[in-house]
Protein backbone atom coordinates (compact mmCIF):
# COMPACT_ATOMS: atom_id res chain seq x y z
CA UNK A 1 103.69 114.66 94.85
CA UNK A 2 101.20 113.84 92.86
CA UNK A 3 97.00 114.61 92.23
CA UNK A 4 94.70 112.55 91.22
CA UNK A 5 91.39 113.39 90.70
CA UNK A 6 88.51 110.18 91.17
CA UNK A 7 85.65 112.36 91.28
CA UNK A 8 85.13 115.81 90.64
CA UNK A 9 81.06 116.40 90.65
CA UNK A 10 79.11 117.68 93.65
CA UNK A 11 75.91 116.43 94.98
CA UNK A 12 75.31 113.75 92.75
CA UNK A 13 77.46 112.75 89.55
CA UNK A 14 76.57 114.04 86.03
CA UNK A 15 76.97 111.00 83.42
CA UNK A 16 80.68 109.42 83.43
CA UNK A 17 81.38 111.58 86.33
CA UNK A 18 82.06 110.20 90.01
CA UNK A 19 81.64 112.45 93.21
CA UNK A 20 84.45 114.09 95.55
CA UNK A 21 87.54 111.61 95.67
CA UNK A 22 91.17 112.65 95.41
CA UNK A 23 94.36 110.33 95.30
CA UNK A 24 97.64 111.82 96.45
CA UNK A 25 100.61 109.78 96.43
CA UNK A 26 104.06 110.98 96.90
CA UNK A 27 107.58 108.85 97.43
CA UNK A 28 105.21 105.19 98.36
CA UNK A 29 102.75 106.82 100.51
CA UNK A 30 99.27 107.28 99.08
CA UNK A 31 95.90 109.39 101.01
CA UNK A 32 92.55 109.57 99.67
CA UNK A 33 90.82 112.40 100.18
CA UNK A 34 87.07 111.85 100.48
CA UNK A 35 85.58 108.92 98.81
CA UNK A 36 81.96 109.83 97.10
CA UNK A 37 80.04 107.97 95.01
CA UNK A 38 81.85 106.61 92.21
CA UNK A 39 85.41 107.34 93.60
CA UNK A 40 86.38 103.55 94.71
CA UNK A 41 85.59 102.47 91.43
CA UNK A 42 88.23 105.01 89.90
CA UNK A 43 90.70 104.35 92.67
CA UNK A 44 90.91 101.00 91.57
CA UNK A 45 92.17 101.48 87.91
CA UNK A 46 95.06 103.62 89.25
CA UNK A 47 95.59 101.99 92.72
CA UNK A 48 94.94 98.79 94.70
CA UNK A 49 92.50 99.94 97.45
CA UNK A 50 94.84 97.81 99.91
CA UNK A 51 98.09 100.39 99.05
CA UNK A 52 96.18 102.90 100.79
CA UNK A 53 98.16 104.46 103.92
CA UNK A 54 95.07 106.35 105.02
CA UNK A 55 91.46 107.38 104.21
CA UNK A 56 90.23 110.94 105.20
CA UNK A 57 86.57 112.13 105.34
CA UNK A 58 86.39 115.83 105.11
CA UNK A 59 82.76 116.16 107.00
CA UNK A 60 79.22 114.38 107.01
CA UNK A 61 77.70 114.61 103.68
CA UNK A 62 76.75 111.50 101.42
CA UNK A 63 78.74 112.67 98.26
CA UNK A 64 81.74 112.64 100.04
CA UNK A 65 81.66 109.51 102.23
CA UNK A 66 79.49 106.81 99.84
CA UNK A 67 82.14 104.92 98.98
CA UNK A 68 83.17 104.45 102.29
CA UNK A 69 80.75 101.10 102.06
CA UNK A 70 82.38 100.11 98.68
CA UNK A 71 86.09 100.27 99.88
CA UNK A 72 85.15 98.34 102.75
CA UNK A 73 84.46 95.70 101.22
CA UNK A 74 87.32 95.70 98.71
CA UNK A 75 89.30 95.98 101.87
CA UNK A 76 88.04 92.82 103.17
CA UNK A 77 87.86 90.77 100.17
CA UNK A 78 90.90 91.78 98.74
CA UNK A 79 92.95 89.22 96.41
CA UNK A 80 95.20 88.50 98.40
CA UNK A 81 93.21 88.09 101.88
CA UNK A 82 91.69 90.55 104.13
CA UNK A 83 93.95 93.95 103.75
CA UNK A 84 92.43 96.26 106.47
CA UNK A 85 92.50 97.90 108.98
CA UNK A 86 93.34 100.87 107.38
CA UNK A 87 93.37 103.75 108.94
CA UNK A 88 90.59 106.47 108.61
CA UNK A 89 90.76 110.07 109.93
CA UNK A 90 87.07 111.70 109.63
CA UNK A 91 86.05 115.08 110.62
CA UNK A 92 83.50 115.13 113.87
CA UNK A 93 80.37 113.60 113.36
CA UNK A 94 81.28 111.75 109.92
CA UNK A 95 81.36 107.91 111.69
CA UNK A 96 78.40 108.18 112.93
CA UNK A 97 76.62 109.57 110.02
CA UNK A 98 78.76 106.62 108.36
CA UNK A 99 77.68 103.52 110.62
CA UNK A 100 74.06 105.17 111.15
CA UNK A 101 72.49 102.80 108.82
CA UNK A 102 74.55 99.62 109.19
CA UNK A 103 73.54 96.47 111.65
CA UNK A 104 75.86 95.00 114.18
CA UNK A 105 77.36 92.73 111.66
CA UNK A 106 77.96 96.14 109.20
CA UNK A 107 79.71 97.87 111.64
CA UNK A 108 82.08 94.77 112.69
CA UNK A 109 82.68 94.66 108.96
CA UNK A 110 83.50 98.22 108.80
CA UNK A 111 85.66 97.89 112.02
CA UNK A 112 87.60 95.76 110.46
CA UNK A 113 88.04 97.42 107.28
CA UNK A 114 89.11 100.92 108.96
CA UNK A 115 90.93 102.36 111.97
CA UNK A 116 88.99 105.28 112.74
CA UNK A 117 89.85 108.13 114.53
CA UNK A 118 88.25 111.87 114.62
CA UNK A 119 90.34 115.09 112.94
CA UNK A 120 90.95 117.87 115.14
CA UNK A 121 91.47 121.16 113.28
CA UNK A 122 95.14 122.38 113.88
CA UNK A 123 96.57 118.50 114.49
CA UNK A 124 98.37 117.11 111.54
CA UNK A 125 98.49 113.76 110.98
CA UNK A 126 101.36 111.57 109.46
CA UNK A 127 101.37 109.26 106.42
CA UNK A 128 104.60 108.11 105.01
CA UNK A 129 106.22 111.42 104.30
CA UNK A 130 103.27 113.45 104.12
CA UNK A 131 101.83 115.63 106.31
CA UNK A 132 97.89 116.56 106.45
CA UNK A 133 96.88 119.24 108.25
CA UNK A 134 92.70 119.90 109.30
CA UNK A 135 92.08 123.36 108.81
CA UNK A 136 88.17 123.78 109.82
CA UNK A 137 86.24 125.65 107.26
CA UNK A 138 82.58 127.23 106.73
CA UNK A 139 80.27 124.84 105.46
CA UNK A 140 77.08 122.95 106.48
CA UNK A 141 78.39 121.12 110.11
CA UNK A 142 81.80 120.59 110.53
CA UNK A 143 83.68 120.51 107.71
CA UNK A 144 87.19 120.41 107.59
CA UNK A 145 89.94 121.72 104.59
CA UNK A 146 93.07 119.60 104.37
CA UNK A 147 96.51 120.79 104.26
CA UNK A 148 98.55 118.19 102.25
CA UNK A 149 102.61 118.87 102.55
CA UNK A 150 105.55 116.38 101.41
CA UNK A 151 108.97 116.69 102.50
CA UNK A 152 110.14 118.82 99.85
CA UNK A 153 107.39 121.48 101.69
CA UNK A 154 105.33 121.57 98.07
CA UNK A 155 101.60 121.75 99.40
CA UNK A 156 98.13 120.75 98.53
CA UNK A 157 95.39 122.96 99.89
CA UNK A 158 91.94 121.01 99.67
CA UNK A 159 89.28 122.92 100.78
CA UNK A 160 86.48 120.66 100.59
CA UNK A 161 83.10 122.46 100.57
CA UNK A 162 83.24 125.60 101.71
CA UNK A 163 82.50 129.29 101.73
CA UNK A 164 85.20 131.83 100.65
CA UNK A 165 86.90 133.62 103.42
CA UNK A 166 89.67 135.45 104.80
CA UNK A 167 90.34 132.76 107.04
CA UNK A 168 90.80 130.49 104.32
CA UNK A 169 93.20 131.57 102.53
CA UNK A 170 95.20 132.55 105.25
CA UNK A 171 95.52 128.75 105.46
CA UNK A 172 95.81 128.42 101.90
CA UNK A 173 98.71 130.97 101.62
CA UNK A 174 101.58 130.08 99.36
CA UNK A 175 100.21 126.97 98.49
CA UNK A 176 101.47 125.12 95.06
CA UNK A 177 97.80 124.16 93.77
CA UNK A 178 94.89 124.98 95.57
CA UNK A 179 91.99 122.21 95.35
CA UNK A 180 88.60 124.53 95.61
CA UNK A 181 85.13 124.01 95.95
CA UNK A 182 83.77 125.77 92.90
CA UNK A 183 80.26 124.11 93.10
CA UNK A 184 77.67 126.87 92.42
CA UNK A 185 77.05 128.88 88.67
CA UNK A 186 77.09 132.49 89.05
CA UNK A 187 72.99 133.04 89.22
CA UNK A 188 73.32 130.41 92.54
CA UNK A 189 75.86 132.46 94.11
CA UNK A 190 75.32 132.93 98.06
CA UNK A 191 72.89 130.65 97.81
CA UNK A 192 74.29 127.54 99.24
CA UNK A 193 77.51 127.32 101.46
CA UNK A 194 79.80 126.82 98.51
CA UNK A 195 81.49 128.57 96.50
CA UNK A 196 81.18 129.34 92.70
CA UNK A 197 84.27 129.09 90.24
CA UNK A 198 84.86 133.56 90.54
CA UNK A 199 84.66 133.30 94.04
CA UNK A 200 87.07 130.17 93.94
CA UNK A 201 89.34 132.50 92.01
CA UNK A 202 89.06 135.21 94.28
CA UNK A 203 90.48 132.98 97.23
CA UNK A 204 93.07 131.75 95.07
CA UNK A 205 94.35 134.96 94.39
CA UNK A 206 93.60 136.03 97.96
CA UNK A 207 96.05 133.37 98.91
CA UNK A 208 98.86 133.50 96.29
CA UNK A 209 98.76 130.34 95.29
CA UNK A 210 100.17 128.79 92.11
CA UNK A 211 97.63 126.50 90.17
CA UNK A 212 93.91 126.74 90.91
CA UNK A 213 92.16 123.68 90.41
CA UNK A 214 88.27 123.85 89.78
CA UNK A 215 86.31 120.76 91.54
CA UNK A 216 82.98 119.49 93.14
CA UNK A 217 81.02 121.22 90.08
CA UNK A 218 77.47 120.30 90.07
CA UNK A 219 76.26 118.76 86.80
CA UNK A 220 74.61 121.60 85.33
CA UNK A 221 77.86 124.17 85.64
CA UNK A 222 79.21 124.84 82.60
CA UNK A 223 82.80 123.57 82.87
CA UNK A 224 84.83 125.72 79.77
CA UNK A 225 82.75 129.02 81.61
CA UNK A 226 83.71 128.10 85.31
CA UNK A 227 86.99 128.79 83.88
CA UNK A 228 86.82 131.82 82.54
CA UNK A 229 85.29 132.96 85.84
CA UNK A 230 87.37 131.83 88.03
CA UNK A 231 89.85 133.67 85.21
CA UNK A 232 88.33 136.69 85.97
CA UNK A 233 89.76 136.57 89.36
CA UNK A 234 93.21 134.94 89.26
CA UNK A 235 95.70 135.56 86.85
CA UNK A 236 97.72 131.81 87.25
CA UNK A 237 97.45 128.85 85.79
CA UNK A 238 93.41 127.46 85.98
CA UNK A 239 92.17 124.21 85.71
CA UNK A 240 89.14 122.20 85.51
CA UNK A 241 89.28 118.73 87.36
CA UNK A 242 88.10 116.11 85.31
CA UNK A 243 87.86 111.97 86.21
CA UNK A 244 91.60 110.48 86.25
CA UNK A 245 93.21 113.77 85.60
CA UNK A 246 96.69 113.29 87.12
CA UNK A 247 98.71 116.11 88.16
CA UNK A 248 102.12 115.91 89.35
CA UNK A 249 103.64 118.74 91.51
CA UNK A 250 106.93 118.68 89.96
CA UNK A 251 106.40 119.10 86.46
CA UNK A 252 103.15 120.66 86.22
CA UNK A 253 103.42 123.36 88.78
């Protein structure tokens, strides 16, 4: 199985930088995790936008769903001929926040770009061999952490923006690299309903995971000290998503 980060920046992307967007592919099957501003333009120098088994939206906020309008449309006008539907699973209340803005004609486009169909927390859903797995989470609306598992049971724990919590990594236990929200620096901590990179470390070592990986870092956070704070926490292996930055389960972890 392996990671791909597209975007890694949170709110709006710092220069070079895309927003929340994650490729995981394993044995022919390939999810996308969110698709923010900037992510469909990095999908498409590792992966045609038309291999896609599925889309998922973690919840309603622009930095995480932008892109939605851009892979629509390389959907529809792909090379070879129209490529969709593809199917998209979005947490409650993400299509409408999606097709708010769109005419008639936008939303026919969109239907036929996209299968959609609403997340329930606790219902997996089956691509290929993998297995995601909605795991609600505190956040601003609903907001939903995904549970990524291949056959081989190695796991992905994605926890989209969120708040640390006991809850959490209950659902994060055991996990082989835990995707976490480390948006905030330390002097914004509580502030907003995210977590910073110590409190990202906290849950990882709350949950006994294997590989942390830092993501959805505002602009201004100091990337080389998120590390060492989130090292402050957790004793395994730490890393800082960056654009592109591929990680495969089976030789990095």
């Amino acid at each position: 199985m392996r990671l791909t980060v597209l975007g890694s920046g949170a709110s709006y992307p710092g220069p070079g930088r895309a927003c929340a967007g994650y490729l995981v592919e394993d044995d022919g099957a390939a999810v996308l995790l969110d698709c923010g501003n900037g992510a469909a333009s990095n999908l498409a120098r590792v992966l045609r936008p038309e291999a896609l088994g599925a889309v998922f939206i973690t919840h309603a906020h622009v930095d995480h769903f932008a892109d939605v309008y851009v892979l629509q449309a390389a959907l529809r006008y792909a090379p070879d001929g129209p490529a969709g539907p593809v199917d998209m699973f979005a947490a409650p209340g993400v299509l409408e926040a999606l097709l708010a803005p769109l005419s008639e004609r936008g939303r026919r486009d969109m239907s036929e770009a996209f299968a959609a169909r609403e997340l329930r927390h606790g219902v997996p859903v089956f691509v290929g061999g993998l297995a995601v797995e909605p795991i609600r989470t505190t956040h601003a609306g609903e907001t939903l952490a995904l549970d990524i598992r291949d056959c081989a049971g190695r796991r992905i724990v994605y926890t989209s923006d969120s708040v640390a919590s006991p809850a959490l990594a209950d659902a994060a236990r055991g996990a082989d690299l835990l995707l976490a929200d480390a948006t905030l620096p330390e002097e914004y901590a509580g502030k907003a309903p995210h977590m910073t990179a110590r409190e990202a470390g906290a849950l990882a070592r709350a949950a006994g995971v294997e590989v942390l990986v830092l993501t959805h870092l505002w602009p201004s956070v100091d990337r080389s000290q998120a590390a060492r704070d989130a090292g402050c926490e957790f004793g395994g292996r730490i890393i800082v998503a960056e654009e592109m930055m591929a990680i495969d389960l089976v030789e990095e972890v």
